[in-house]
C-alpha atoms as a PDB file:
ATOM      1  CA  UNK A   1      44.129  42.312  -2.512  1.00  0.00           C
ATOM      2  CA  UNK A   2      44.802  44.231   0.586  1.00  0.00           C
ATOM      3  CA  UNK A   3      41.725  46.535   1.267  1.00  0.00           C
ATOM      4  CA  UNK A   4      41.277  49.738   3.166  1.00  0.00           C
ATOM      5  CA  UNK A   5      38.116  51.490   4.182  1.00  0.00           C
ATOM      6  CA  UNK A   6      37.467  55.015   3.074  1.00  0.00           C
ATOM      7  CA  UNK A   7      36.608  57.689   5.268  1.00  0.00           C
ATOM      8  CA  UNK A   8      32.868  58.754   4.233  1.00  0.00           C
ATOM      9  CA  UNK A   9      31.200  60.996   6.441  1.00  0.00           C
ATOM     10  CA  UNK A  10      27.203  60.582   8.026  1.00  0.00           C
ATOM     11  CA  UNK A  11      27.314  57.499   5.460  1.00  0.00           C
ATOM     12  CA  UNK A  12      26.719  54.015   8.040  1.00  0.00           C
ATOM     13  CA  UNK A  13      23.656  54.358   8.689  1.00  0.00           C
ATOM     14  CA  UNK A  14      21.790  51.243  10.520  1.00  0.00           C
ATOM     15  CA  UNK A  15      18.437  50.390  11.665  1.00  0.00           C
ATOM     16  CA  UNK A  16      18.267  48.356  15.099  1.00  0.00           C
ATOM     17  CA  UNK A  17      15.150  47.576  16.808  1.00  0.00           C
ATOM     18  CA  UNK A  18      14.636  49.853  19.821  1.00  0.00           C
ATOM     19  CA  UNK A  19      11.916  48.216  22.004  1.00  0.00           C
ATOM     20  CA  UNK A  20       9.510  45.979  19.825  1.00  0.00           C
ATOM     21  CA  UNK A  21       9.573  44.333  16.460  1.00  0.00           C
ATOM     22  CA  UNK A  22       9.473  47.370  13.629  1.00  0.00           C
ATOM     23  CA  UNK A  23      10.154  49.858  16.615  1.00  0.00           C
ATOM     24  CA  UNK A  24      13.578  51.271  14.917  1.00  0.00           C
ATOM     25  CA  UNK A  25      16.902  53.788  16.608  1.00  0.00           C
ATOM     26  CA  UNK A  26      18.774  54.641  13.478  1.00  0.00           C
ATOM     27  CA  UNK A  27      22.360  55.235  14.115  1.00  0.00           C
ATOM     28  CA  UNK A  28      24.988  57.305  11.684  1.00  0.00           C
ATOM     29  CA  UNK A  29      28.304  58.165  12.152  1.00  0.00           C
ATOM     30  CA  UNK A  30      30.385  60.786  11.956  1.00  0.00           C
ATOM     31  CA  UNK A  31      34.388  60.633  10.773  1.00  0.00           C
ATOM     32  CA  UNK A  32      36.993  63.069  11.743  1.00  0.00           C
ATOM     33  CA  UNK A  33      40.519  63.272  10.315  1.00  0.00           C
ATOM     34  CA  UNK A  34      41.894  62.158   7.175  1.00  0.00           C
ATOM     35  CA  UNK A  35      42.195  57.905   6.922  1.00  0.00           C
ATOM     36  CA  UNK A  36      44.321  56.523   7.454  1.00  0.00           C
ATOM     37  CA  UNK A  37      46.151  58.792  10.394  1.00  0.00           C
ATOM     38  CA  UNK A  38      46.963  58.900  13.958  1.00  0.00           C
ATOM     39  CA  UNK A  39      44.015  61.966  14.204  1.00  0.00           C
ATOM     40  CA  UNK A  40      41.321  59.904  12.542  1.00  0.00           C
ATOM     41  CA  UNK A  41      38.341  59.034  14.261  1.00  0.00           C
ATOM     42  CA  UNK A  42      34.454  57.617  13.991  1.00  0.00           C
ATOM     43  CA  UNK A  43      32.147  58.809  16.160  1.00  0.00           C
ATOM     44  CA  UNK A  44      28.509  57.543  16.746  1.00  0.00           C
ATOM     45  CA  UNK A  45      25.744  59.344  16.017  1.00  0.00           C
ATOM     46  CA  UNK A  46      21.770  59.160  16.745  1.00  0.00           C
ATOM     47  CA  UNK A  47      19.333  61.675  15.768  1.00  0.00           C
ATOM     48  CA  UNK A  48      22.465  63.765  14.594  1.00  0.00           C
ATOM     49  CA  UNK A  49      24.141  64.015  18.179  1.00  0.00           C
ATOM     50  CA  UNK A  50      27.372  61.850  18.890  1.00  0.00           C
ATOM     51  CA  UNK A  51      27.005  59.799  21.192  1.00  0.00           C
ATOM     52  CA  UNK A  52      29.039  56.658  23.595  1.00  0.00           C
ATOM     53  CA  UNK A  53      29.991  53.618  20.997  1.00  0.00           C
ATOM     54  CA  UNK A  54      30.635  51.782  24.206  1.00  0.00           C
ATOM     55  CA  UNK A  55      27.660  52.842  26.684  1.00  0.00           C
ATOM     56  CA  UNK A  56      25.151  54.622  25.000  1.00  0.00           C
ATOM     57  CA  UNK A  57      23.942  51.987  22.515  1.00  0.00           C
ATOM     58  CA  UNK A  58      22.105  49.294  24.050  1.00  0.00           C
ATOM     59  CA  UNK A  59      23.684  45.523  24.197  1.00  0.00           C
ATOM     60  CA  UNK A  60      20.304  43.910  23.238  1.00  0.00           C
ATOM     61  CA  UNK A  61      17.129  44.151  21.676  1.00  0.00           C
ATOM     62  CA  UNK A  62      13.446  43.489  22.733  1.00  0.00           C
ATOM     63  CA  UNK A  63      13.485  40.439  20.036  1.00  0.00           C
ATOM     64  CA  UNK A  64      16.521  38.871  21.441  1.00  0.00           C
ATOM     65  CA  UNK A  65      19.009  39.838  19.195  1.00  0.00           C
ATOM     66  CA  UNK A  66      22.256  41.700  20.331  1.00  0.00           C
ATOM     67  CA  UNK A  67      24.250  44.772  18.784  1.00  0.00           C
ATOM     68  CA  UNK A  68      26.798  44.902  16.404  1.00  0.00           C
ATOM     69  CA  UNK A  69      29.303  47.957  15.953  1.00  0.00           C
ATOM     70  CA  UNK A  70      31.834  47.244  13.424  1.00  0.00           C
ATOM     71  CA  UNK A  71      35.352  48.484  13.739  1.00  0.00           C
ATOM     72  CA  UNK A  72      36.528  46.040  11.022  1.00  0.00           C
ATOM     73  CA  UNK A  73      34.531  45.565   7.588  1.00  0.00           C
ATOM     74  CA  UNK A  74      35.329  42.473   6.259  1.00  0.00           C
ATOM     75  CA  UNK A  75      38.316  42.518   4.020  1.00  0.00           C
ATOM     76  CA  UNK A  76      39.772  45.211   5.190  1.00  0.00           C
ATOM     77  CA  UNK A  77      43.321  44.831   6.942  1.00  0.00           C
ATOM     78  CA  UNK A  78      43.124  48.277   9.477  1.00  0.00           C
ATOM     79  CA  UNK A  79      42.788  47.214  12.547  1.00  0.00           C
ATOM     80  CA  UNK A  80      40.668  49.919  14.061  1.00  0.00           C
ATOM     81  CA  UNK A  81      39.327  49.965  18.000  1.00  0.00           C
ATOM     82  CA  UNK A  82      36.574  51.574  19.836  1.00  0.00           C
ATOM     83  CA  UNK A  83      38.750  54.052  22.125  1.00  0.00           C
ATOM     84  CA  UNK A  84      37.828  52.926  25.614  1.00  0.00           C
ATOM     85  CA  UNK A  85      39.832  55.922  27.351  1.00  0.00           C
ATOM     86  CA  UNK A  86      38.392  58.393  25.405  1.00  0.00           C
ATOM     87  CA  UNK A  87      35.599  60.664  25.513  1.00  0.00           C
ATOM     88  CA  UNK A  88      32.649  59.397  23.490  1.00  0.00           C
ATOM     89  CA  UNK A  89      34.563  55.943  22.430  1.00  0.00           C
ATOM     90  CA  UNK A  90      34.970  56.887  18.939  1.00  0.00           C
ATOM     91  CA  UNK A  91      36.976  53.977  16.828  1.00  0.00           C
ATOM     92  CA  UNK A  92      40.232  54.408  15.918  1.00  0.00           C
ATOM     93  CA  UNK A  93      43.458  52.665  14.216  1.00  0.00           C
ATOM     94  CA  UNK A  94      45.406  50.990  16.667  1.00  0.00           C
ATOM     95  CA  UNK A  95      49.332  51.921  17.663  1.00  0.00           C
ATOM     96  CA  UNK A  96      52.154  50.392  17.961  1.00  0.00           C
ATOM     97  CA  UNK A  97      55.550  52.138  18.672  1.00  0.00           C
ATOM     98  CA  UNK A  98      54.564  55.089  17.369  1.00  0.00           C
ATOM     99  CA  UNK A  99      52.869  53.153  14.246  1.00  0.00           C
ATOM    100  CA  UNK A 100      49.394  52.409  12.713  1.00  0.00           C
ATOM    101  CA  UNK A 101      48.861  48.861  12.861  1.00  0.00           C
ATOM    102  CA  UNK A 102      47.576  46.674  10.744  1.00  0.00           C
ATOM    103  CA  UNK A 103      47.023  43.330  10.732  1.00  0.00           C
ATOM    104  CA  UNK A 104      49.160  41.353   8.209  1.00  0.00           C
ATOM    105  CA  UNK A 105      46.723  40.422   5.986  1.00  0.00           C
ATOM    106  CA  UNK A 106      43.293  41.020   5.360  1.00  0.00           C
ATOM    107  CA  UNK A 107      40.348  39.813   8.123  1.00  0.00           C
ATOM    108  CA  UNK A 108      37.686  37.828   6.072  1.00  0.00           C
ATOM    109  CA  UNK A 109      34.625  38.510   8.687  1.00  0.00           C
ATOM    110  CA  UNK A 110      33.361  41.739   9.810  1.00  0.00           C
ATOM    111  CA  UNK A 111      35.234  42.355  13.339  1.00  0.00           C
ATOM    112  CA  UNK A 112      33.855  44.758  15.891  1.00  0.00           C
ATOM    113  CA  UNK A 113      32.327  44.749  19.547  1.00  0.00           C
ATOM    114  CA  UNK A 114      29.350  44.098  22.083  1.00  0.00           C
ATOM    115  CA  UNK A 115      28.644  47.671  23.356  1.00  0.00           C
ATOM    116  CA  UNK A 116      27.967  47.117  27.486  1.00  0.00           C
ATOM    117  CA  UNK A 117      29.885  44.403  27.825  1.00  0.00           C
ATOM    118  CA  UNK A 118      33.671  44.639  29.421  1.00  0.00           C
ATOM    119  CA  UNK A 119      35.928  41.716  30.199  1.00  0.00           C
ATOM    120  CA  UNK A 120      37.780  42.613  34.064  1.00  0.00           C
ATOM    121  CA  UNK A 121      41.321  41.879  34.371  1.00  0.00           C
ATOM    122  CA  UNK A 122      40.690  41.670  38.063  1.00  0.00           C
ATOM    123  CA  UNK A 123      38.447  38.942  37.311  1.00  0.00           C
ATOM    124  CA  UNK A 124      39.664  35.066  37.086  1.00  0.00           C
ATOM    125  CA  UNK A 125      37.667  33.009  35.167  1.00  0.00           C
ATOM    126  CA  UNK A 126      37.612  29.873  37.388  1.00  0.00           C
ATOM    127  CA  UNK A 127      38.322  27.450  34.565  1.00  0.00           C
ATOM    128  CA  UNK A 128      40.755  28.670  32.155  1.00  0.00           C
ATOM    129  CA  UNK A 129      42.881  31.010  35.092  1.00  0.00           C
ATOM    130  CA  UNK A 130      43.628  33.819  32.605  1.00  0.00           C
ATOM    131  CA  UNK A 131      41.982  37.665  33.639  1.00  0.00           C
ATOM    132  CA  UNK A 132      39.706  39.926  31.151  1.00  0.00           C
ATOM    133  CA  UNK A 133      41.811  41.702  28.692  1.00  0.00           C
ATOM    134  CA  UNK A 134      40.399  45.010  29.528  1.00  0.00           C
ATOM    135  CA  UNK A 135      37.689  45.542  26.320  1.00  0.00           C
ATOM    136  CA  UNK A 136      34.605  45.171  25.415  1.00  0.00           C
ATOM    137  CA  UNK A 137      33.691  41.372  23.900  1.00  0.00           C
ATOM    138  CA  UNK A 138      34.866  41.369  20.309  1.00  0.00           C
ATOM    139  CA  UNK A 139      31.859  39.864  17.775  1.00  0.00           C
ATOM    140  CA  UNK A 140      32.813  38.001  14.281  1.00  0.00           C
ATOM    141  CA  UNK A 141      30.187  38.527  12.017  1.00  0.00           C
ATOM    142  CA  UNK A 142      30.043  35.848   9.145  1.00  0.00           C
ATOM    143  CA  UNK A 143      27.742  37.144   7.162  1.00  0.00           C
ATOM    144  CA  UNK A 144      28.091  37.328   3.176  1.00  0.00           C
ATOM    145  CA  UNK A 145      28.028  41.357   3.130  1.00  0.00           C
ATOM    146  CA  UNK A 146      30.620  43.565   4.230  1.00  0.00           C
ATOM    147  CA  UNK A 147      29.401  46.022   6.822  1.00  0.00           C
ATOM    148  CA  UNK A 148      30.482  49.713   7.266  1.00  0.00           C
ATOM    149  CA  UNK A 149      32.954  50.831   9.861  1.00  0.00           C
ATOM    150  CA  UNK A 150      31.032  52.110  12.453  1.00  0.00           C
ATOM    151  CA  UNK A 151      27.269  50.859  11.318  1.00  0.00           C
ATOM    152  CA  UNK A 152      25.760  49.263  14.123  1.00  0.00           C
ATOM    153  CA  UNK A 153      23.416  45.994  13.134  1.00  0.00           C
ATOM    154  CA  UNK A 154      21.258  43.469  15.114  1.00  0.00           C
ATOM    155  CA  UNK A 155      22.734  40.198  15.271  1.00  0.00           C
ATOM    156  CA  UNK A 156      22.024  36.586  16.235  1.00  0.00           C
ATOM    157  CA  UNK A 157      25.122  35.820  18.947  1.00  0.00           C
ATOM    158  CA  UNK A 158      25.813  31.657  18.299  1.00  0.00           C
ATOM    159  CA  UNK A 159      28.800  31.230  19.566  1.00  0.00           C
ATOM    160  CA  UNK A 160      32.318  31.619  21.061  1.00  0.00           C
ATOM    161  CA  UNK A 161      35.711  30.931  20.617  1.00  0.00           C
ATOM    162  CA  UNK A 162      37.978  31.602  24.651  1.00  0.00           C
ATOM    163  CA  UNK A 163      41.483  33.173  22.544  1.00  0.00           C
ATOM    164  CA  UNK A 164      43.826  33.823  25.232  1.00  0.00           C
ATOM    165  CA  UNK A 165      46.088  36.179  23.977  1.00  0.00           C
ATOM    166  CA  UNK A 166      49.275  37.523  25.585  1.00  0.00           C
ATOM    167  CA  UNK A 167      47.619  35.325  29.113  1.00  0.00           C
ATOM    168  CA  UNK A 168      44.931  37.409  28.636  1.00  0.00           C
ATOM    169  CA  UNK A 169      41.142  36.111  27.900  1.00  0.00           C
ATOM    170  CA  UNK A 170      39.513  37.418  24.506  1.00  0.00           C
ATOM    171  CA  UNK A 171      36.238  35.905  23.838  1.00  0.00           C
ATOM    172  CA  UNK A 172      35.635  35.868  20.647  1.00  0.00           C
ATOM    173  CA  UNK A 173      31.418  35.801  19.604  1.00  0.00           C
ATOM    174  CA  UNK A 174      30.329  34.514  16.444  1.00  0.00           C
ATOM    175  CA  UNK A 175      27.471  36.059  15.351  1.00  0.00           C
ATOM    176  CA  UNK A 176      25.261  36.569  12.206  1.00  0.00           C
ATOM    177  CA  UNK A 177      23.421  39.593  10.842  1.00  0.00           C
ATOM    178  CA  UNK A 178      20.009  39.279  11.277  1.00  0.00           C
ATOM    179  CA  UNK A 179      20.136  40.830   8.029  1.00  0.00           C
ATOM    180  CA  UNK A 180      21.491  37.981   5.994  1.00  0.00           C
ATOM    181  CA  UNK A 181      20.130  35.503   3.764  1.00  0.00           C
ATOM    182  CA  UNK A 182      20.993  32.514   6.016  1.00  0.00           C
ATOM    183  CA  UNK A 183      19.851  34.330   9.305  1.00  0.00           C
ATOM    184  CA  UNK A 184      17.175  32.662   9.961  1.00  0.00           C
ATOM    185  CA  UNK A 185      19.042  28.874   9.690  1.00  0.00           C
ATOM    186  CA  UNK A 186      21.790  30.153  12.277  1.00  0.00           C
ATOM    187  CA  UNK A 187      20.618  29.326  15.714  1.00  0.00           C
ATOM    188  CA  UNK A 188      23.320  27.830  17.712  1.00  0.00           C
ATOM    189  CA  UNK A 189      26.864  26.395  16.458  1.00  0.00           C
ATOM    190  CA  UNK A 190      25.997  23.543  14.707  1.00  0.00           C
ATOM    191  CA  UNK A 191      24.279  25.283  12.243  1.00  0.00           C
ATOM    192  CA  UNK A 192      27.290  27.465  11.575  1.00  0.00           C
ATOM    193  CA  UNK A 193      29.191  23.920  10.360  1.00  0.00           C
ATOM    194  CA  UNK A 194      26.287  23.045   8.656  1.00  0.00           C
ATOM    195  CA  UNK A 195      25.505  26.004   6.261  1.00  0.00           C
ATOM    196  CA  UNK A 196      29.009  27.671   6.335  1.00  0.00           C
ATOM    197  CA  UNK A 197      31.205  24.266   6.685  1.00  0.00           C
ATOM    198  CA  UNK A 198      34.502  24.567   7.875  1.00  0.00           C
ATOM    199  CA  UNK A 199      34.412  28.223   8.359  1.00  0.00           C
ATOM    200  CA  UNK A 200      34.498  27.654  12.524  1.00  0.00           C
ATOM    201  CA  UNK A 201      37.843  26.449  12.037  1.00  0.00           C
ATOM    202  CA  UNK A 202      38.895  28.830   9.503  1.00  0.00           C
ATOM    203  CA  UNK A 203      38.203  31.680  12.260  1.00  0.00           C
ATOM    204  CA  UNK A 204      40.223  29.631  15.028  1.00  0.00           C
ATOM    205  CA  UNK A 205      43.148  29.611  12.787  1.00  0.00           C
ATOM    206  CA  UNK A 206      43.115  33.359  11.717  1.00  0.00           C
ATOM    207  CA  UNK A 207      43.023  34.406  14.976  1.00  0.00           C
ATOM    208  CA  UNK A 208      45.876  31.638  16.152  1.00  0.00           C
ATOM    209  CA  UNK A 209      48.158  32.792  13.553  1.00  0.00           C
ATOM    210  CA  UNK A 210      47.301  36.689  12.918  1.00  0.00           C
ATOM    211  CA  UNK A 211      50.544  37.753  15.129  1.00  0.00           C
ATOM    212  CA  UNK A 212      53.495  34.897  13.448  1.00  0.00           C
ATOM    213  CA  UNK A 213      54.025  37.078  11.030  1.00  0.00           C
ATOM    214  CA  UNK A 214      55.741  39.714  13.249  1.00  0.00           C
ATOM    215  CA  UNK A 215      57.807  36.697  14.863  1.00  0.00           C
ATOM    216  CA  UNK A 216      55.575  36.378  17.774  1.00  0.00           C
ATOM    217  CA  UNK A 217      53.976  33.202  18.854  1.00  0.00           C
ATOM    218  CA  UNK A 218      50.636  31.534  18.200  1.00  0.00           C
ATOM    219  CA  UNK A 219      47.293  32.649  20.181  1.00  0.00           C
ATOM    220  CA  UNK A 220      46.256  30.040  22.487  1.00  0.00           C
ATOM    221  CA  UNK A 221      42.738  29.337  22.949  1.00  0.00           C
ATOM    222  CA  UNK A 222      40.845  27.400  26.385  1.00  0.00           C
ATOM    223  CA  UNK A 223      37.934  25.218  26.411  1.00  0.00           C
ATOM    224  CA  UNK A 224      39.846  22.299  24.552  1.00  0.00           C
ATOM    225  CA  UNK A 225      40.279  24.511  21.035  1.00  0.00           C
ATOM    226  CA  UNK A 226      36.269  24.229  21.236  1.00  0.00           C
ATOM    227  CA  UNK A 227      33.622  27.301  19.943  1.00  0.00           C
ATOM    228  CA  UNK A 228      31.363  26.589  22.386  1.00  0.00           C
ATOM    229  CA  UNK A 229      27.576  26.679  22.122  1.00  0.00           C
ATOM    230  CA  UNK A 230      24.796  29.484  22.427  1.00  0.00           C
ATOM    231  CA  UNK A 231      24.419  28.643  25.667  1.00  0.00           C
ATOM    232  CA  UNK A 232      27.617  29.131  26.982  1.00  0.00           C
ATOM    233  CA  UNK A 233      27.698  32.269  24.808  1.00  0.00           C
ATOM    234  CA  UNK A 234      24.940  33.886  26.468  1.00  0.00           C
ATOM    235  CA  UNK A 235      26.317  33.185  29.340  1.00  0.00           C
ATOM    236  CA  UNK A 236      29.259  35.306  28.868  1.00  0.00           C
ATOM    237  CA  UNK A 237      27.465  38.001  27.097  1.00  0.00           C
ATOM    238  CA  UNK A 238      25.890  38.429  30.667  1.00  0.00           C
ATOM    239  CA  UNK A 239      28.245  38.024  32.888  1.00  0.00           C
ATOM    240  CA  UNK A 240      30.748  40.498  31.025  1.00  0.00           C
ATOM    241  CA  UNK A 241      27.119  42.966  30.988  1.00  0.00           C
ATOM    242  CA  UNK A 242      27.206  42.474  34.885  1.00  0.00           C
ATOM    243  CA  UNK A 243      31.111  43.538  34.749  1.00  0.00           C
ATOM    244  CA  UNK A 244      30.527  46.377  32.551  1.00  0.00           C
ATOM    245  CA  UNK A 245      27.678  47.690  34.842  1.00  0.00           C
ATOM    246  CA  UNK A 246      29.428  47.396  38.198  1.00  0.00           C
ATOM    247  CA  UNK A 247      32.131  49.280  36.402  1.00  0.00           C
ATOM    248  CA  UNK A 248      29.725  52.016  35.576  1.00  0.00           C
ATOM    249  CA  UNK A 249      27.905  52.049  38.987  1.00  0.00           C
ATOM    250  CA  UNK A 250      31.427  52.798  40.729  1.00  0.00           C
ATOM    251  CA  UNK A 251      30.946  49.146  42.439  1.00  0.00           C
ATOM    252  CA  UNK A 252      34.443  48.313  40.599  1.00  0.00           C
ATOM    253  CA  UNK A 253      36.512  50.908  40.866  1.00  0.00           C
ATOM    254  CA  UNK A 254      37.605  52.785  37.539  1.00  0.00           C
ATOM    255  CA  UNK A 255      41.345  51.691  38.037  1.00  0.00           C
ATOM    256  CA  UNK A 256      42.222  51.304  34.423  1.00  0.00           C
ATOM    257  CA  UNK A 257      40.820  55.036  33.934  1.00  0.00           C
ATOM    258  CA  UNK A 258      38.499  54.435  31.101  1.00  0.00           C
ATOM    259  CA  UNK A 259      36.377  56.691  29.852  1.00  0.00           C
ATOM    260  CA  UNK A 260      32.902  56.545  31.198  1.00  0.00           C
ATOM    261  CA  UNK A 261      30.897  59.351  29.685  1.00  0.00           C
END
């Protein structure tokens, strides 16, 4: 069954730790327009004022773990986007010729974004020779529950998958709610085989194939096909950070004329 989320308003609420361990920033949301339309929008909200999706919630926490925002709840076939050229970065439904897009079938993982994070397309990575594709670093979220659009939750980051789609680098996190029942066994790749078998490869292929549908190719992906470690991952979390905050200190110039407030 192909699923849609409902537009609910103030409802996605979500506790993330702010500085310490039971120190909490509770975040709601807000949804204009009716869903699904090309006015429809979710904006963020903290302590009832909306605020950036992209820049005003913080990448990590104090115990490690990294934030979440959801644009996608699992099962759900909208493919929704935080709006990185407009004010506030509220998600929205995607366009295509005039169109809402969705994808062609349902996603099975909650799908959404590192907040503070941006991947340059005037930066080559020095392996793979593909540029950033412009967006924040989109997260996979395997957990068993289906998250709201819009909540945003703490996350172990364990992984990464390099998709390089259209010549353009996507990286691809997998992550786990800290909220989970199997949280605390997911610590680096190798545990995602082990307590969620086959489901690395599962992801791979979704993403490779998502687009054949509409007659277009298959998704490539660099690093030998591989979902590299949570080393590497971290890795890339920080140096798209460092990209993201030379983009807000004006040391890379705004060329792309996103929205930065």
């Amino acid at each position: 069954m192909l699923n849609r989320p409902r537009a609910r308003i103030g409802m996605a609420l979500a506790a993330v730790p702010a500085s310490a361990e039971g120190d909490y920033t509770t975040y709601g949301k807000d949804e204009r327009g009716d869903f699904p339309s090309m006015e429809f929008r979710t904006f963020i909200t903290e302590g009832g004022k909306e605020i950036s999706a992209w820049h005003s919630i913080p990448l990590k926490n104090a115990d490690g773990t990294f934030n979440f925002l959801c644009e996608i709840p699992k099962e759900t076939m909208a493919k929704m986007e935080t709006a990185t050229d407009e004010k506030l970065n509220p998600i929205k439904q995607d366009t295509k010729k005039g169109k809402l897009r969705d994808y062609p079938y349902n996603i099975n993982w909650n799908y959404g974004m590192l907040p503070q994070t941006w991947e340059d397309p005037k930066h080559e990575h020095p392996e793979m020779k593909v540029f950033g594709d412009n967006d924040p670093v989109d997260v996979v979220e395997i957990g068993s529950g289906a998250l709201a659009m819009g909540s945003v939750t703490p996350v172990k980051c364990v992984g990464i998958y390099a998709m390089i789609d259209d010549g353009e680098l996507d990286w691809k996190v997998i992550a786990i709610s800290v909220n989970d029942p199997k949280a605390a066994e997911i610590n680096d790749v190798e545990d995602v085989e082990k307590h969620f078998p086959g489901e690395l490869e599962k992801i791979r292929v979704w993403f490779r194939d998502y687009k054949t549908p509409d007659g277009k190719p298959l998704n490539k992906f660099g690093l030998d096909d591989k979902c590299m470690n949570k080393e590497y991952t971290l890795r890339v979390i920080e140096e798209t950070n460092q990209f993201y905050n030379k983009l807000m200190s004006g040391e890379r110039a705004n060329d792309e004329e996103l929205s930065l407030e």
